[in-house]
PDB file of N, CA and C in Angstrom:
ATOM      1  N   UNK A   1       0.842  -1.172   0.000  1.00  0.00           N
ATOM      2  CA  UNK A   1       0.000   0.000   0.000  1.00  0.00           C
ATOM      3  C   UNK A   1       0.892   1.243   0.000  1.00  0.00           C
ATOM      4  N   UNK A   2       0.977   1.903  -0.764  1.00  0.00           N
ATOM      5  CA  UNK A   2       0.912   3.301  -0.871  1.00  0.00           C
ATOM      6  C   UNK A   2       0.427   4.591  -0.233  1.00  0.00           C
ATOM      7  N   UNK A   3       0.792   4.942   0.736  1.00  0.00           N
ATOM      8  CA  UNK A   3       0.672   6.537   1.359  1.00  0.00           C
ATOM      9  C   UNK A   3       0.434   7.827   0.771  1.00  0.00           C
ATOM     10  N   UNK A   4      -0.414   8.519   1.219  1.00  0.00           N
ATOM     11  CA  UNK A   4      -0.861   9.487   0.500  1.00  0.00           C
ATOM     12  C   UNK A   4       0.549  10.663  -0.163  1.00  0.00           C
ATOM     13  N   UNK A   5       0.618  11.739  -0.875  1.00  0.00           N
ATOM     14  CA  UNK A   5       1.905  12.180  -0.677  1.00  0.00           C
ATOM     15  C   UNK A   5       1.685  12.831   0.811  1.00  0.00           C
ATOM     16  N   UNK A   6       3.414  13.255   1.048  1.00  0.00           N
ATOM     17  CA  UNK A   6       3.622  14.158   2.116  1.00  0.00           C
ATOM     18  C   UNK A   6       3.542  15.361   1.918  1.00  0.00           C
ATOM     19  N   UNK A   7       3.492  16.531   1.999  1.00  0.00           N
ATOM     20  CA  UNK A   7       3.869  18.042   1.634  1.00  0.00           C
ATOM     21  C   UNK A   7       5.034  18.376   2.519  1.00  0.00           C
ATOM     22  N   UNK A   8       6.179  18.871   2.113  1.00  0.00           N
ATOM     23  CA  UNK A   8       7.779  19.376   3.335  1.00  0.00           C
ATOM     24  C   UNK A   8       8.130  20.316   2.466  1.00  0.00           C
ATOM     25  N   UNK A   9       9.079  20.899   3.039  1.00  0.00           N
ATOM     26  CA  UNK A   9       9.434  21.999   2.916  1.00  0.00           C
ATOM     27  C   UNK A   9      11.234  21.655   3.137  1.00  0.00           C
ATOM     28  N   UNK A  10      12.015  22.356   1.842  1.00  0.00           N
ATOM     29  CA  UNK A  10      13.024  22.244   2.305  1.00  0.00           C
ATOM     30  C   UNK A  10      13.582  23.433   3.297  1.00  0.00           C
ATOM     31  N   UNK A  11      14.674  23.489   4.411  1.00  0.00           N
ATOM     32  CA  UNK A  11      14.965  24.276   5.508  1.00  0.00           C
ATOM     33  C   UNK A  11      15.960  25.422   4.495  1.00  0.00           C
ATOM     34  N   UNK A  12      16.096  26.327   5.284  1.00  0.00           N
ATOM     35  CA  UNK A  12      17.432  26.907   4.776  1.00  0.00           C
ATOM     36  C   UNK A  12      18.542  26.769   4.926  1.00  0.00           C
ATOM     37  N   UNK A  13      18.602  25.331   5.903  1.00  0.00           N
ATOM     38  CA  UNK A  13      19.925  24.839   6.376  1.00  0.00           C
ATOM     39  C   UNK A  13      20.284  23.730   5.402  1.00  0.00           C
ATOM     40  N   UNK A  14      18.949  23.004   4.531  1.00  0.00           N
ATOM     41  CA  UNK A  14      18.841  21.888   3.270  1.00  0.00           C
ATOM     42  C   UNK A  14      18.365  20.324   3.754  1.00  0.00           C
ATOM     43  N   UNK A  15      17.748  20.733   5.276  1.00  0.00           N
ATOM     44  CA  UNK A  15      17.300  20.197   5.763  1.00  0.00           C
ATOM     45  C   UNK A  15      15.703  19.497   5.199  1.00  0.00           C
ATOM     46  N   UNK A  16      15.417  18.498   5.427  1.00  0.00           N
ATOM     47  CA  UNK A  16      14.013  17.914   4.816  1.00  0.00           C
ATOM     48  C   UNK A  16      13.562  16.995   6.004  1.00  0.00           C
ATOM     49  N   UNK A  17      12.167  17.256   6.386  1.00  0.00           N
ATOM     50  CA  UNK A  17      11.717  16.219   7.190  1.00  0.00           C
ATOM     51  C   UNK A  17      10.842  15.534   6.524  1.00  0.00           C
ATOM     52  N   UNK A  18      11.135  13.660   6.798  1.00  0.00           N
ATOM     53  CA  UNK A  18      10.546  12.792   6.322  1.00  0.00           C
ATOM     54  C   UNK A  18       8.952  12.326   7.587  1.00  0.00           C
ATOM     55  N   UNK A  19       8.301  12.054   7.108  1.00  0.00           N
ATOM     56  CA  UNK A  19       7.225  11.704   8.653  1.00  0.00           C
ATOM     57  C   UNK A  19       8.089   9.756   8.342  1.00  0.00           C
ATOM     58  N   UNK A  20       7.646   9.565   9.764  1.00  0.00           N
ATOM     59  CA  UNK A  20       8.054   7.584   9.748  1.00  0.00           C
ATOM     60  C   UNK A  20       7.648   6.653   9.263  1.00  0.00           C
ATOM     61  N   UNK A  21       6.359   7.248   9.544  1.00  0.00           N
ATOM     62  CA  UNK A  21       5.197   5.855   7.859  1.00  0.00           C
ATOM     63  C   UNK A  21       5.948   5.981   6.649  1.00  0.00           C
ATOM     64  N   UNK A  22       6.461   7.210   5.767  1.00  0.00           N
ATOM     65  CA  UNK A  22       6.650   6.931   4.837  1.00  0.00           C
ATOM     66  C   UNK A  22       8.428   6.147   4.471  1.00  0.00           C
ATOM     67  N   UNK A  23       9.246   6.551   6.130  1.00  0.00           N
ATOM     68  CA  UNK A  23      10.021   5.704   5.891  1.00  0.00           C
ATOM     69  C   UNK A  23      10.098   4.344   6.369  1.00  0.00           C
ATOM     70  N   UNK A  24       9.511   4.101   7.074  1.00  0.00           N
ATOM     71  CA  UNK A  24       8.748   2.623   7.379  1.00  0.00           C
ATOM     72  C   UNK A  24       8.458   1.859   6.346  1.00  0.00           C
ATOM     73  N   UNK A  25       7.931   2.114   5.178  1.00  0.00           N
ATOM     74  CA  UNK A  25       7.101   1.738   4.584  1.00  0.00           C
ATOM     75  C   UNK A  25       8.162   1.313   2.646  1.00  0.00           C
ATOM     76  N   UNK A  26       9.253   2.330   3.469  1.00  0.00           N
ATOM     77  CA  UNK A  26      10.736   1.798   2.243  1.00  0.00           C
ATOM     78  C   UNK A  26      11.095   1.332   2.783  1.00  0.00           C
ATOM     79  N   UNK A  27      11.257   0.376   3.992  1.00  0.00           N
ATOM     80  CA  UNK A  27      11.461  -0.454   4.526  1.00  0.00           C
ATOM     81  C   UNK A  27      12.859  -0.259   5.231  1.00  0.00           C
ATOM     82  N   UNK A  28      13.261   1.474   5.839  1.00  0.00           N
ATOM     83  CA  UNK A  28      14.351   1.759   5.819  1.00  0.00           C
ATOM     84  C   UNK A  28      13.495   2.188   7.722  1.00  0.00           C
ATOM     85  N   UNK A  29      15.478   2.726   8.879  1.00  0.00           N
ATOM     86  CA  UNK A  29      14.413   2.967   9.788  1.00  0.00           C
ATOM     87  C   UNK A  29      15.651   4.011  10.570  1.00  0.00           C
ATOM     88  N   UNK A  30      15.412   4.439  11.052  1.00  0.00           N
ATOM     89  CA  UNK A  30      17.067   5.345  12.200  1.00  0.00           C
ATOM     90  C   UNK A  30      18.031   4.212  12.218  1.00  0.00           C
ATOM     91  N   UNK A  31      18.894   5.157  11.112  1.00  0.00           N
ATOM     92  CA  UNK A  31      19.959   4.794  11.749  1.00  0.00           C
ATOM     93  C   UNK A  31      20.348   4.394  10.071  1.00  0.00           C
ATOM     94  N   UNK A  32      19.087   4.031   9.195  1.00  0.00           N
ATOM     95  CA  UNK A  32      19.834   3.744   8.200  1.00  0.00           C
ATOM     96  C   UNK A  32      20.776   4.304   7.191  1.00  0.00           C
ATOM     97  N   UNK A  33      21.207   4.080   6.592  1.00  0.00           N
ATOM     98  CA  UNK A  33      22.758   4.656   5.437  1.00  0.00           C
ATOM     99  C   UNK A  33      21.618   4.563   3.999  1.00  0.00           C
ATOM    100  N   UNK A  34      21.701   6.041   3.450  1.00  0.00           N
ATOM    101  CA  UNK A  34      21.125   6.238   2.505  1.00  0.00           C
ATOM    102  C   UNK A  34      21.734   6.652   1.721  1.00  0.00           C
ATOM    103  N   UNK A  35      21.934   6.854   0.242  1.00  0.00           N
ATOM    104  CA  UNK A  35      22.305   7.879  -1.291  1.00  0.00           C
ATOM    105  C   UNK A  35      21.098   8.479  -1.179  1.00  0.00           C
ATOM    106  N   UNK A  36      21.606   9.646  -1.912  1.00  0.00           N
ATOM    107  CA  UNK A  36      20.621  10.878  -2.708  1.00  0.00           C
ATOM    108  C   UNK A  36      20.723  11.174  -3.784  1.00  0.00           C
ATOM    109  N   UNK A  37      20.508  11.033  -4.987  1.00  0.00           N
ATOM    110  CA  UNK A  37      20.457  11.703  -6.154  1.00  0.00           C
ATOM    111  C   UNK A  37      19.343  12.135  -6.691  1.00  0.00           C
ATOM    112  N   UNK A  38      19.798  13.227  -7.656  1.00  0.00           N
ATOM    113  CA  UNK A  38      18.730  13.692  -8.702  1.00  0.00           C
ATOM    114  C   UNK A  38      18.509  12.527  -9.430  1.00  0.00           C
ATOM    115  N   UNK A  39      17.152  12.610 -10.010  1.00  0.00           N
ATOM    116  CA  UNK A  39      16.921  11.352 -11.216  1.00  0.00           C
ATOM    117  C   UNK A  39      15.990  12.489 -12.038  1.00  0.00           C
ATOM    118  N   UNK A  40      16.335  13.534 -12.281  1.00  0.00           N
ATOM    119  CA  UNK A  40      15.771  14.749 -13.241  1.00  0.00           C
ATOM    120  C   UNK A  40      15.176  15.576 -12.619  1.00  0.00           C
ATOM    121  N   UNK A  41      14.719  16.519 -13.228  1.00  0.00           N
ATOM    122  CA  UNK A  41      13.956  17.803 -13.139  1.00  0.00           C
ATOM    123  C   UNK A  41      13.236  17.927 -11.984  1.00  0.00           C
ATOM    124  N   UNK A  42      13.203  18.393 -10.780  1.00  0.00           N
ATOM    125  CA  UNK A  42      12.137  18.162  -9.154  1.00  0.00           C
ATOM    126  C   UNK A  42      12.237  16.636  -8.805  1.00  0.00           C
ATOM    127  N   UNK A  43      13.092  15.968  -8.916  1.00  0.00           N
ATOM    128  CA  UNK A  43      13.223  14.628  -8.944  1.00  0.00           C
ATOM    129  C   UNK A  43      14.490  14.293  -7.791  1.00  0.00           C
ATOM    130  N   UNK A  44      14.277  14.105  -6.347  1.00  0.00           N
ATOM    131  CA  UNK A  44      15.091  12.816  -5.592  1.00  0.00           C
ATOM    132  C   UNK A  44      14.767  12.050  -5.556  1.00  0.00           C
ATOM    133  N   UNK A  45      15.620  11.105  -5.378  1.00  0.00           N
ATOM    134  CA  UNK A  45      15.697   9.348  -5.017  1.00  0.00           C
ATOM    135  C   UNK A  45      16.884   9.090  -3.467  1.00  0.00           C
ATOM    136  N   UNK A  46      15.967   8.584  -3.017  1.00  0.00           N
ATOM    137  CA  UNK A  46      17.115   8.429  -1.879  1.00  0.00           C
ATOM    138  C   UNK A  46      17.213   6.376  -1.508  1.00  0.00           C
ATOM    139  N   UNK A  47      17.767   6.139  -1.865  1.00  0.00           N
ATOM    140  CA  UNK A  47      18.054   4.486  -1.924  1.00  0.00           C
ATOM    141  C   UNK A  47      18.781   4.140  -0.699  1.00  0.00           C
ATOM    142  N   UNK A  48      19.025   2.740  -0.240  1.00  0.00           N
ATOM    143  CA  UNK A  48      19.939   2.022   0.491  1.00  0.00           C
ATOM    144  C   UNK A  48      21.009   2.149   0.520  1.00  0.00           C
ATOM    145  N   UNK A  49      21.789   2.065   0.747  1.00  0.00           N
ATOM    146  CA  UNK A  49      23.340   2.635   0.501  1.00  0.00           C
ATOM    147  C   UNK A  49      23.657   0.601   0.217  1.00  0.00           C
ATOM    148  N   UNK A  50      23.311   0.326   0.725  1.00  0.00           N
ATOM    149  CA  UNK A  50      23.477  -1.489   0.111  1.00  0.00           C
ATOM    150  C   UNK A  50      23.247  -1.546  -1.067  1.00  0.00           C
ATOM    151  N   UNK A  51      21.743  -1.414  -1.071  1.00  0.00           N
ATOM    152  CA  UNK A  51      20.629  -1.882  -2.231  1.00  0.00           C
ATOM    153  C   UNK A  51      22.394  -0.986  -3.856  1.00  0.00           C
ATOM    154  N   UNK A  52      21.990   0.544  -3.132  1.00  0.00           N
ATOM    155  CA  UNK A  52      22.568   1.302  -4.409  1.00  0.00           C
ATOM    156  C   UNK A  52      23.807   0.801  -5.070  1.00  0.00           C
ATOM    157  N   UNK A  53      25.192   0.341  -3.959  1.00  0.00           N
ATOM    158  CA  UNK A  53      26.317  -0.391  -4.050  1.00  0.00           C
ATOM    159  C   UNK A  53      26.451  -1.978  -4.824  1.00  0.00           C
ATOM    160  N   UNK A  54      25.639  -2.628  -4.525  1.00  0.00           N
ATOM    161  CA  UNK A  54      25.027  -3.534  -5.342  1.00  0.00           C
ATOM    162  C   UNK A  54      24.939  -3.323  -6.504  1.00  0.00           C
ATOM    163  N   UNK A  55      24.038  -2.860  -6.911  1.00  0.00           N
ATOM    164  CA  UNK A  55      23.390  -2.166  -8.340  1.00  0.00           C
ATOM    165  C   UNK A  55      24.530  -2.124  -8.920  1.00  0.00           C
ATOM    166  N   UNK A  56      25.285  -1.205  -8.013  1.00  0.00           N
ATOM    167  CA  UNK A  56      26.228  -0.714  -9.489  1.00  0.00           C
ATOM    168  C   UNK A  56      27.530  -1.889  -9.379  1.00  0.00           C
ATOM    169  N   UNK A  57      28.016  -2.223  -8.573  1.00  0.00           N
ATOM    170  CA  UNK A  57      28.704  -3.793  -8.636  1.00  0.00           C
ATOM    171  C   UNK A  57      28.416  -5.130  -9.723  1.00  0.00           C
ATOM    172  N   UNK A  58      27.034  -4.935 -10.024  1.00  0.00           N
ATOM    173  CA  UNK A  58      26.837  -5.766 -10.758  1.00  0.00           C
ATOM    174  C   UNK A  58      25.906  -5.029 -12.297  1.00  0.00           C
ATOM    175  N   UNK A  59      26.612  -3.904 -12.309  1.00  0.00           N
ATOM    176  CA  UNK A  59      26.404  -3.664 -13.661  1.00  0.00           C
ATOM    177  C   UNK A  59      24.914  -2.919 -13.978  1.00  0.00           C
ATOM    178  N   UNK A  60      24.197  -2.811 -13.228  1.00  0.00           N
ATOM    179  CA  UNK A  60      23.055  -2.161 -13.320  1.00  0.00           C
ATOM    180  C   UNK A  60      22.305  -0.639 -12.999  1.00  0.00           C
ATOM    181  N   UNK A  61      22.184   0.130 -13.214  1.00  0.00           N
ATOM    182  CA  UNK A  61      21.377   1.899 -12.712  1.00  0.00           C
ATOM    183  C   UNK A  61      21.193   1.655 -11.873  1.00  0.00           C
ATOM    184  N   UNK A  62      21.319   3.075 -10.961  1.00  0.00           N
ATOM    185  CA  UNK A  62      20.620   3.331  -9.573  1.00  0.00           C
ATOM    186  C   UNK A  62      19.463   3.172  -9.912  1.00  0.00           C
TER     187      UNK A  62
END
């Protein structure tokens, strides 16, 4: 299931607050090791830092 969106605001420090359902729910929790990239235009992705290392170890896109 899918969560409604969130609405945030980035800080002026570049700060972003996530609420916990929606990181709960990537199956990520405190404490975890994340990447950030753009994936285009108003576009983050923030992945596993495993999952992402992987990927590219074996030849495949973030």
């Amino acid at each position: 299931m899918i969560r409604e969106p969130f609405e945030t605001v980035i800080r002026e420090d570049g700060t972003v607050e996530l609420p916990m359902g929606i990181i709960a729910e990537a199956g990520l929790a405190v404490g975890s090791r994340i990447i950030a990239f753009s994936d285009g235009d108003g576009r983050i992705v923030l992945r596993r830092e495993a999952d992402a290392a992987d990927d590219l170890l074996n030849g495949r896109p973030l």
